[in-house]
PDB file of N, CA and C in Angstrom:
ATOM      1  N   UNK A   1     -13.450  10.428 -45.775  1.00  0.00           N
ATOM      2  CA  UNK A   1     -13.754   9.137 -45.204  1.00  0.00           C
ATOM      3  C   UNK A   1     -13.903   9.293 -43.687  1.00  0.00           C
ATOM      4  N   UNK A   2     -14.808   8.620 -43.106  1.00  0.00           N
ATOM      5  CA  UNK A   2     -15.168   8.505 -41.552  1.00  0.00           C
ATOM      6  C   UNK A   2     -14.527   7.415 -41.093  1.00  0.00           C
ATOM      7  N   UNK A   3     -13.973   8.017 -39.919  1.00  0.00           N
ATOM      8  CA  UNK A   3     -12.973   6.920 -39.268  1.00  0.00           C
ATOM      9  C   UNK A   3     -13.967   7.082 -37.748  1.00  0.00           C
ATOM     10  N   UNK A   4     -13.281   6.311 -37.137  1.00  0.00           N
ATOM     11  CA  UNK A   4     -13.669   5.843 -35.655  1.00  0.00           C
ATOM     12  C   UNK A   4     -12.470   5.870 -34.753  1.00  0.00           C
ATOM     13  N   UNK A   5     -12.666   7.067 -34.084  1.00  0.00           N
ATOM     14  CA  UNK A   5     -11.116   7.165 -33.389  1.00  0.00           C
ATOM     15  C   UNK A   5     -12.175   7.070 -31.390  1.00  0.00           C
ATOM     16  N   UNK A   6     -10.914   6.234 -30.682  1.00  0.00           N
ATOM     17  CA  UNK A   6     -11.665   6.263 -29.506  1.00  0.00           C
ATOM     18  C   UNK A   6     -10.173   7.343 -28.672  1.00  0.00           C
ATOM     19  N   UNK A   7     -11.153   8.228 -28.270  1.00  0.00           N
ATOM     20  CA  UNK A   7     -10.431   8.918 -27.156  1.00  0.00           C
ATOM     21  C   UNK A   7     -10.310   9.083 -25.500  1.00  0.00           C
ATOM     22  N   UNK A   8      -9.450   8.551 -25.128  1.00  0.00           N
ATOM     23  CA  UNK A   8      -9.744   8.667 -23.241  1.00  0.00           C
ATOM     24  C   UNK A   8      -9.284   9.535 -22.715  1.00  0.00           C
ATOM     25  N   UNK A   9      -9.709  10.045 -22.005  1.00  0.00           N
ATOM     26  CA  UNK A   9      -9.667  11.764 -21.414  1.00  0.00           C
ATOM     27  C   UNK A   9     -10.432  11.518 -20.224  1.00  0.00           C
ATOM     28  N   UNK A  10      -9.892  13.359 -19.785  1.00  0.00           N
ATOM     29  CA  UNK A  10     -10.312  13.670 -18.229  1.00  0.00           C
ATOM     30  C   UNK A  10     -10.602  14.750 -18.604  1.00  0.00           C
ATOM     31  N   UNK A  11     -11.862  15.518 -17.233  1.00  0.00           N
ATOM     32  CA  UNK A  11     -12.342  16.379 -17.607  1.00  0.00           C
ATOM     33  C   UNK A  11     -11.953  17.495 -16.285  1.00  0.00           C
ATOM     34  N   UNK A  12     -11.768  18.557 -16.514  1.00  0.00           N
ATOM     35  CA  UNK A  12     -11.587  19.283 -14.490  1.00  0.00           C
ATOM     36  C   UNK A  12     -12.733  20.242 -14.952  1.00  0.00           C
ATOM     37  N   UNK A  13     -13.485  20.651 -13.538  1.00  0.00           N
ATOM     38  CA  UNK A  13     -15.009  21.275 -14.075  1.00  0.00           C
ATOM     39  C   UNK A  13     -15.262  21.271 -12.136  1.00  0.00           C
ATOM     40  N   UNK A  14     -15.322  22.383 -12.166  1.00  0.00           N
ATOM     41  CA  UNK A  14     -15.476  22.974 -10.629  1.00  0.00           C
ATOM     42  C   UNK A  14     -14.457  22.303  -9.490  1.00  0.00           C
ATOM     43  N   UNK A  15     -13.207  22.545  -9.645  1.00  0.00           N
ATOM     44  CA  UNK A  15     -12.223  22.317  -9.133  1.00  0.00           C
ATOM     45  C   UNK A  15     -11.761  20.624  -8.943  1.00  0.00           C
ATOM     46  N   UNK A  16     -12.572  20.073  -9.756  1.00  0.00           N
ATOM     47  CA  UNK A  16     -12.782  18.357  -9.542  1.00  0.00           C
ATOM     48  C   UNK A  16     -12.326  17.854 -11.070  1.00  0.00           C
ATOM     49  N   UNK A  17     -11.521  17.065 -11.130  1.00  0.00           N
ATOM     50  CA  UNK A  17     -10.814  16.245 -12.212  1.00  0.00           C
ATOM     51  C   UNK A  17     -11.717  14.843 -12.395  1.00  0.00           C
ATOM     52  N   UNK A  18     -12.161  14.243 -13.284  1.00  0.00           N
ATOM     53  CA  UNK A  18     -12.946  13.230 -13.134  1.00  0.00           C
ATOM     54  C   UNK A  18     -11.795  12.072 -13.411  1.00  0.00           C
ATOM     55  N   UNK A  19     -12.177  10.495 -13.317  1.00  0.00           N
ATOM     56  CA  UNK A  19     -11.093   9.783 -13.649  1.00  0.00           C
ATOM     57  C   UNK A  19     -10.861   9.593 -15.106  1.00  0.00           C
ATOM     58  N   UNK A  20     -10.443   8.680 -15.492  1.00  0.00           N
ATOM     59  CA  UNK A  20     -10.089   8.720 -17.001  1.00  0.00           C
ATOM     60  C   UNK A  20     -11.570   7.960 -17.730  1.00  0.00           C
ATOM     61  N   UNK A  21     -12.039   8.914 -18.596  1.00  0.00           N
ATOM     62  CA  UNK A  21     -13.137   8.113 -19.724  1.00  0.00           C
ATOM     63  C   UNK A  21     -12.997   7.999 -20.915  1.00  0.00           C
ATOM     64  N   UNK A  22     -13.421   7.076 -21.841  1.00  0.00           N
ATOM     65  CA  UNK A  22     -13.261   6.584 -22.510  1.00  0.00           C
ATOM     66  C   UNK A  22     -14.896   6.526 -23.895  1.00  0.00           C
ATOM     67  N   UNK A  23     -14.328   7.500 -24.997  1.00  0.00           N
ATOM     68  CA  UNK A  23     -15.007   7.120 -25.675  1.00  0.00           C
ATOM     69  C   UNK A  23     -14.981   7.053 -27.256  1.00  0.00           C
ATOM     70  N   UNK A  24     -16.390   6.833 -28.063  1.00  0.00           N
ATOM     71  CA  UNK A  24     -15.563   6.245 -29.565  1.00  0.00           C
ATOM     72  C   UNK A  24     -16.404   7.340 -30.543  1.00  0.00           C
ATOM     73  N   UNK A  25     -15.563   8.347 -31.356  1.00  0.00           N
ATOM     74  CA  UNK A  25     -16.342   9.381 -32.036  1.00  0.00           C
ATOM     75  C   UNK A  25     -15.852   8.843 -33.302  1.00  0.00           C
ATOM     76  N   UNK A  26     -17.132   9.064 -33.973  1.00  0.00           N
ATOM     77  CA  UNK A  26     -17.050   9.447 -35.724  1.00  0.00           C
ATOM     78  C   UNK A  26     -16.279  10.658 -36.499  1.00  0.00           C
ATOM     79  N   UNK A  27     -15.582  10.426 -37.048  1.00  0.00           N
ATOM     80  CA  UNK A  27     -14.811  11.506 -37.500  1.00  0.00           C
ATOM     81  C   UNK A  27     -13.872  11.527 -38.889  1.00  0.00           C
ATOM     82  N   UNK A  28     -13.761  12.534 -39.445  1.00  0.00           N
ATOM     83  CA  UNK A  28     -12.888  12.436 -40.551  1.00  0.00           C
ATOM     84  C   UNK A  28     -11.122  12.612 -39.872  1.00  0.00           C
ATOM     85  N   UNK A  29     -10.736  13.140 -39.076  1.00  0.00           N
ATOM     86  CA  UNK A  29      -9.811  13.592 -38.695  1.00  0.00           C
ATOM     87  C   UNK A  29     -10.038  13.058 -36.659  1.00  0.00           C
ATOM     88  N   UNK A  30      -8.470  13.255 -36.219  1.00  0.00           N
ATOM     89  CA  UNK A  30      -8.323  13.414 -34.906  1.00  0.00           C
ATOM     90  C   UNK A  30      -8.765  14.827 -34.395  1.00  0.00           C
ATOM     91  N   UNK A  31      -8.291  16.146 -35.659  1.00  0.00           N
ATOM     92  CA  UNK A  31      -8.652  17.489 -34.941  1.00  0.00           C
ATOM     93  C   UNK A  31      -9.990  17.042 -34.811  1.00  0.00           C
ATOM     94  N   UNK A  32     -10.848  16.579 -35.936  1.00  0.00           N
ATOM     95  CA  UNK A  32     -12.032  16.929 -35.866  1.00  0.00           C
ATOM     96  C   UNK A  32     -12.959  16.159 -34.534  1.00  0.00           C
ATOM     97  N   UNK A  33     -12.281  14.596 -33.917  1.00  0.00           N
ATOM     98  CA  UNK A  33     -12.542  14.226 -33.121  1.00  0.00           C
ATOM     99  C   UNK A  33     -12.515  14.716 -31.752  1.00  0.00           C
ATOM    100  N   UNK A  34     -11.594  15.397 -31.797  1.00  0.00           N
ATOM    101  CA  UNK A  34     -11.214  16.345 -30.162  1.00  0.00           C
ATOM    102  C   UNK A  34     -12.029  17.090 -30.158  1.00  0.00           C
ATOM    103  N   UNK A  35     -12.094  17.708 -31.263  1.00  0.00           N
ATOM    104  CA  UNK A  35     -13.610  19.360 -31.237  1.00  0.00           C
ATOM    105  C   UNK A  35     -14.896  18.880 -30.871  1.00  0.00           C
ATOM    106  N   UNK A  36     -15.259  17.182 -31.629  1.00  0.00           N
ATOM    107  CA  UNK A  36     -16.396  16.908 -31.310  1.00  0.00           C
ATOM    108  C   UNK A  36     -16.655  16.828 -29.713  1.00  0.00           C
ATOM    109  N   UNK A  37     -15.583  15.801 -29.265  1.00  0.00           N
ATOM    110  CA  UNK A  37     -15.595  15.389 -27.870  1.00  0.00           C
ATOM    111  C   UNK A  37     -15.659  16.896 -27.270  1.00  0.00           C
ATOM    112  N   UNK A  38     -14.797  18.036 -27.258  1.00  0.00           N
ATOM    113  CA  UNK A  38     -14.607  19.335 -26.614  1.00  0.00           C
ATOM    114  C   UNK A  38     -16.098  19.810 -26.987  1.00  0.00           C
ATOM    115  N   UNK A  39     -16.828  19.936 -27.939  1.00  0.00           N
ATOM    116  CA  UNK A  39     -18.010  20.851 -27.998  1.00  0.00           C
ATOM    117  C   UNK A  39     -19.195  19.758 -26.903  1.00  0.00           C
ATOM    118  N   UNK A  40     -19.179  18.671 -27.313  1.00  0.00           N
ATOM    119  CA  UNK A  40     -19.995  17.740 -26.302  1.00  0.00           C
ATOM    120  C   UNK A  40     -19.901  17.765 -24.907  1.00  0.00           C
ATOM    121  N   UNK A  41     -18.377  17.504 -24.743  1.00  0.00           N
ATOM    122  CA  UNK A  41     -18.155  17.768 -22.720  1.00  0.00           C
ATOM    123  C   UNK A  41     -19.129  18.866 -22.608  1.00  0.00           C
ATOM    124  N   UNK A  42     -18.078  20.158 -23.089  1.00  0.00           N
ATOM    125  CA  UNK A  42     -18.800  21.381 -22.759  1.00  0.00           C
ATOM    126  C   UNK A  42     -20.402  21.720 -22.348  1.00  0.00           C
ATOM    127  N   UNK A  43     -21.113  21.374 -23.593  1.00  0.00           N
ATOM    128  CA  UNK A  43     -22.848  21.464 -23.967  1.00  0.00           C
ATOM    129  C   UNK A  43     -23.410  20.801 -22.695  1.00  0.00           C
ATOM    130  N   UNK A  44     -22.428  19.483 -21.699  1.00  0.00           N
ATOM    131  CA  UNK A  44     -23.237  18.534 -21.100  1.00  0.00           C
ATOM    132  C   UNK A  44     -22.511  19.322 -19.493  1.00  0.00           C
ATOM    133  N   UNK A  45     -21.480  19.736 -19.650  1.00  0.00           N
ATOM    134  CA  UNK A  45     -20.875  20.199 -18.335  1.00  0.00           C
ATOM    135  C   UNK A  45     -20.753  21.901 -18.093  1.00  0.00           C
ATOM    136  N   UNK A  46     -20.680  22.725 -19.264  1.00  0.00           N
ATOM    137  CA  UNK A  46     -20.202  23.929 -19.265  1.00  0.00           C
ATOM    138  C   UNK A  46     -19.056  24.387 -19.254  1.00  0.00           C
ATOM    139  N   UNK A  47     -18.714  25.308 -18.354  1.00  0.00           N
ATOM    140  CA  UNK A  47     -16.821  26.108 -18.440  1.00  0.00           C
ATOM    141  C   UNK A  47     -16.252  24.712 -17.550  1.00  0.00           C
ATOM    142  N   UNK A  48     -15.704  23.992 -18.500  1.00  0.00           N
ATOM    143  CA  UNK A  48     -14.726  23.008 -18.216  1.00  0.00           C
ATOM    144  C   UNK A  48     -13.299  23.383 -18.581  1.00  0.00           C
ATOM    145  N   UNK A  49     -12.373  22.217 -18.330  1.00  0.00           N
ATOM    146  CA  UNK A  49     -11.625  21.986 -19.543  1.00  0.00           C
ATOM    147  C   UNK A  49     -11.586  20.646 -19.923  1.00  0.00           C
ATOM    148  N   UNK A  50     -10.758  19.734 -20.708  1.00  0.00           N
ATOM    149  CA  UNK A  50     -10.700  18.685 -21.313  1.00  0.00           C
ATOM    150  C   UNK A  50      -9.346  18.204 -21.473  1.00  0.00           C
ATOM    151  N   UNK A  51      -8.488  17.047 -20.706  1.00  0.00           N
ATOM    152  CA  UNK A  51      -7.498  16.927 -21.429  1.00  0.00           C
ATOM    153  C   UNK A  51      -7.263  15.435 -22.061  1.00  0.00           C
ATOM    154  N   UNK A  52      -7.092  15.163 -23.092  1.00  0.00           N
ATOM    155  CA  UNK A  52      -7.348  13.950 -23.803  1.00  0.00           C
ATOM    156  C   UNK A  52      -6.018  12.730 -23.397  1.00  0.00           C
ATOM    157  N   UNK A  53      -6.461  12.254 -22.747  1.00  0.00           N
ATOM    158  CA  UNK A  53      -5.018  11.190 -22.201  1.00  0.00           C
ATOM    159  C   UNK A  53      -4.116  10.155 -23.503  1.00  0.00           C
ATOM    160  N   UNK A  54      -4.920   9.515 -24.759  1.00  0.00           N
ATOM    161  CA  UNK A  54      -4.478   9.159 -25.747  1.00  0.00           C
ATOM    162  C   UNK A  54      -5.467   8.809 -26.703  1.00  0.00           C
ATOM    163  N   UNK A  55      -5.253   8.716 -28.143  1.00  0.00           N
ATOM    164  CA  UNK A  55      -6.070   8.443 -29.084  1.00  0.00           C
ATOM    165  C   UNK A  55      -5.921   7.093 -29.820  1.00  0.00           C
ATOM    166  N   UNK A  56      -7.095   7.202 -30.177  1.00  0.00           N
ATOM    167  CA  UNK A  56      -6.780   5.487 -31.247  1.00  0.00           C
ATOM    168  C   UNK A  56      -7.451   5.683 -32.471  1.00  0.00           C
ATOM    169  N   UNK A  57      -6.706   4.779 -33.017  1.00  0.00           N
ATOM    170  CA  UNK A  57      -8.030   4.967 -34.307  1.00  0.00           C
ATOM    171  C   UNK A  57      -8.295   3.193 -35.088  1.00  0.00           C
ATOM    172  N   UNK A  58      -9.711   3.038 -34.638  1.00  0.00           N
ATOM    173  CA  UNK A  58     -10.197   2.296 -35.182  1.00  0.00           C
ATOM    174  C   UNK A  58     -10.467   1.513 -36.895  1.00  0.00           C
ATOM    175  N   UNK A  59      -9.494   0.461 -37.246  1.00  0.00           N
ATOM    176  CA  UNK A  59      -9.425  -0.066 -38.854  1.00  0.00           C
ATOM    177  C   UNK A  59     -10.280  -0.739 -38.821  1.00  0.00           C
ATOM    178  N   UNK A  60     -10.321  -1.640 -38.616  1.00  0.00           N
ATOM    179  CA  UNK A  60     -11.389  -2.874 -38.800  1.00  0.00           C
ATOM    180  C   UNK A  60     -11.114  -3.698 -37.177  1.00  0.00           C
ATOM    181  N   UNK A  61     -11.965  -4.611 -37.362  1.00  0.00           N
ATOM    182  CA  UNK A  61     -11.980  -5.163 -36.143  1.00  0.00           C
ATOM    183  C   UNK A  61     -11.202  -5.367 -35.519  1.00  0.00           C
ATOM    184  N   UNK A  62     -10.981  -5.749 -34.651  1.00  0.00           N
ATOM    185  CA  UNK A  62      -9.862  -6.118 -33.652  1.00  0.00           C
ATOM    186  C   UNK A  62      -8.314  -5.523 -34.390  1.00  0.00           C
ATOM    187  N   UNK A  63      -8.483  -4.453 -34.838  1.00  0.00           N
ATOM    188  CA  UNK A  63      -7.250  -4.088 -35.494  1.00  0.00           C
ATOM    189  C   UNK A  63      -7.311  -2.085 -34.949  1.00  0.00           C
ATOM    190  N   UNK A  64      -6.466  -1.407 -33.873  1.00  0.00           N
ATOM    191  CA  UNK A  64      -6.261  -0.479 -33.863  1.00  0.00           C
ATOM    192  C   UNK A  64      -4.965   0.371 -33.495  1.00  0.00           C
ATOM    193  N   UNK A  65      -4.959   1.845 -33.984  1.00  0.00           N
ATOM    194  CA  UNK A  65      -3.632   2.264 -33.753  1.00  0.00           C
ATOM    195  C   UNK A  65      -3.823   3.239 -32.688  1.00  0.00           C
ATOM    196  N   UNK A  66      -2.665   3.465 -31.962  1.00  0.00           N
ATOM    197  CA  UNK A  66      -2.710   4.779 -31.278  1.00  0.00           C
ATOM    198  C   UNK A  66      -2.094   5.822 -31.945  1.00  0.00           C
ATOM    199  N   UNK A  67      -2.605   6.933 -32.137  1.00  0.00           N
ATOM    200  CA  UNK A  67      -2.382   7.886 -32.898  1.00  0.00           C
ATOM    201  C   UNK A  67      -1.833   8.838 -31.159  1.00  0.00           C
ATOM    202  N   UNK A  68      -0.490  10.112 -32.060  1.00  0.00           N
ATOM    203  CA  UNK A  68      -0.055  10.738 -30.940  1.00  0.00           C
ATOM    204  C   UNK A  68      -0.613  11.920 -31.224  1.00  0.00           C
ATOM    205  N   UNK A  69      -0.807  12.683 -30.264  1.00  0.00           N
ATOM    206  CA  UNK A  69      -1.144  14.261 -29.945  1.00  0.00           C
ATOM    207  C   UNK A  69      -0.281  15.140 -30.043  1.00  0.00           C
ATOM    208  N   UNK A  70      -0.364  15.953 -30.948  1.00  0.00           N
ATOM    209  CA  UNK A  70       0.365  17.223 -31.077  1.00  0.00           C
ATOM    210  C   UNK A  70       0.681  17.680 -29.539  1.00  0.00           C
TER     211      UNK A  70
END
């Protein structure tokens, strides 16, 4: 099943930390959501890193959880 998890994160990428962004991936899983977001930064920025500030996961409307990070 495809869930909708939104993740907000920061990115550091040539000695510069960006502020916190915010976005909403398709996914079966949270791993699988972080990999998406991590292979995407990357493809659009290069040798980054990524650190994900918190997760959610989207039920139905106006209804979501925060899921915690290993």
């Amino acid at each position: 099943m495809i869930h909708q998890y939104e993740l907000n994160f920061s990115v550091m990428y040539s000695g510069k930390v960006t502020g916190s962004q915010s976005t909403i991936i398709p996914a079966s899983s949270l791993e699988e959501a972080n990999k998406k977001l991590q292979s995407e930064v990357k493809r659009r920025l290069g040798k980054c890193s990524i650190k994900v500030n918190s997760a959610s996961l989207f039920v139905s409307e106006g209804v979501q959880y925060t899921v915690s990070q290993k």
